[in-house]
Protein backbone atom coordinates (compact mmCIF):
# COMPACT_ATOMS: atom_id res chain seq x y z
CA UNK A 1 -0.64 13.11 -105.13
CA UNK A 2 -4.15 11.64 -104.84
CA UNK A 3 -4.57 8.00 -105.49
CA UNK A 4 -7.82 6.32 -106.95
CA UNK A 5 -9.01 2.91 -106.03
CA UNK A 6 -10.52 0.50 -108.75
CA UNK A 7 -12.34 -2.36 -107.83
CA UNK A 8 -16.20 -3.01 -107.34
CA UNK A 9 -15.88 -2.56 -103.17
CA UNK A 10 -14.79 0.96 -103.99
CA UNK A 11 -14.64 3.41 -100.54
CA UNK A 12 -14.84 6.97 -101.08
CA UNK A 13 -13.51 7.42 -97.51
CA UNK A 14 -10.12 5.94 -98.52
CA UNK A 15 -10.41 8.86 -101.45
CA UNK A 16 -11.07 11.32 -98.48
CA UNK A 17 -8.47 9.86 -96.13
CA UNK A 18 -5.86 9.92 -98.87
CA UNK A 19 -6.89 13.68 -100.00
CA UNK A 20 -6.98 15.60 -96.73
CA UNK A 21 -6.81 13.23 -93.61
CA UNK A 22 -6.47 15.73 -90.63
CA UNK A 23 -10.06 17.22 -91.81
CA UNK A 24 -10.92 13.59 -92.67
CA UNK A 25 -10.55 12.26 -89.11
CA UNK A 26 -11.32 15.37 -87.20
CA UNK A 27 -14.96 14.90 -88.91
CA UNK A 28 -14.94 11.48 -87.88
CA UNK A 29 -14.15 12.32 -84.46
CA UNK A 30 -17.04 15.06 -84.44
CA UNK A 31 -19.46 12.68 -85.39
CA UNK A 32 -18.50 9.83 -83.01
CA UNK A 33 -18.73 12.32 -80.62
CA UNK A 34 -22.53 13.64 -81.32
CA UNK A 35 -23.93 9.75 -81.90
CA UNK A 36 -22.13 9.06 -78.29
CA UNK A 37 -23.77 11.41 -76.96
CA UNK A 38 -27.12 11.18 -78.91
CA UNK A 39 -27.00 7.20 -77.23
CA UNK A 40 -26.32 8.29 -73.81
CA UNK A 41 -29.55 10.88 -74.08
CA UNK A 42 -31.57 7.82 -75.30
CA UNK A 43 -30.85 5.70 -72.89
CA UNK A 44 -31.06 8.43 -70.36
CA UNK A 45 -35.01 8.82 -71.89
CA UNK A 46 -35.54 5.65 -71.68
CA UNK A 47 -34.84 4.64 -68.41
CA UNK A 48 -37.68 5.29 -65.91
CA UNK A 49 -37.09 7.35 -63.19
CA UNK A 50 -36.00 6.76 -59.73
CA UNK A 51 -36.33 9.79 -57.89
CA UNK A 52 -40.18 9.55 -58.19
CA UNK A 53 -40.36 6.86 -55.95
């Protein structure tokens, strides 16, 4: 049974949780995963090299 929320502060990720929550949070874990990783490459750009020395 799916469940709507009223209210102004409506989330449509409580819609999504409540409709299918194992795709729900294996997206969410997807996507934590790529902006993790998307950081550490960042950082690792923008770091200056010590092996030049």
């Amino acid at each position: 049974m799916a469940m709507t929320i009223d209210g102004d502060h409506h989330d449509r990720r409580i819609e999504a949780i409540l409709t299918d929550p194992k795709g729900y949070f294996e997206r969410a874990r997807r996507r934590a995963e790529a902006k993790v990783r998307r950081e550490m490459e960042q950082e690792r750009d923008s770091k200056p090299s010590s092996r030049s020395a």
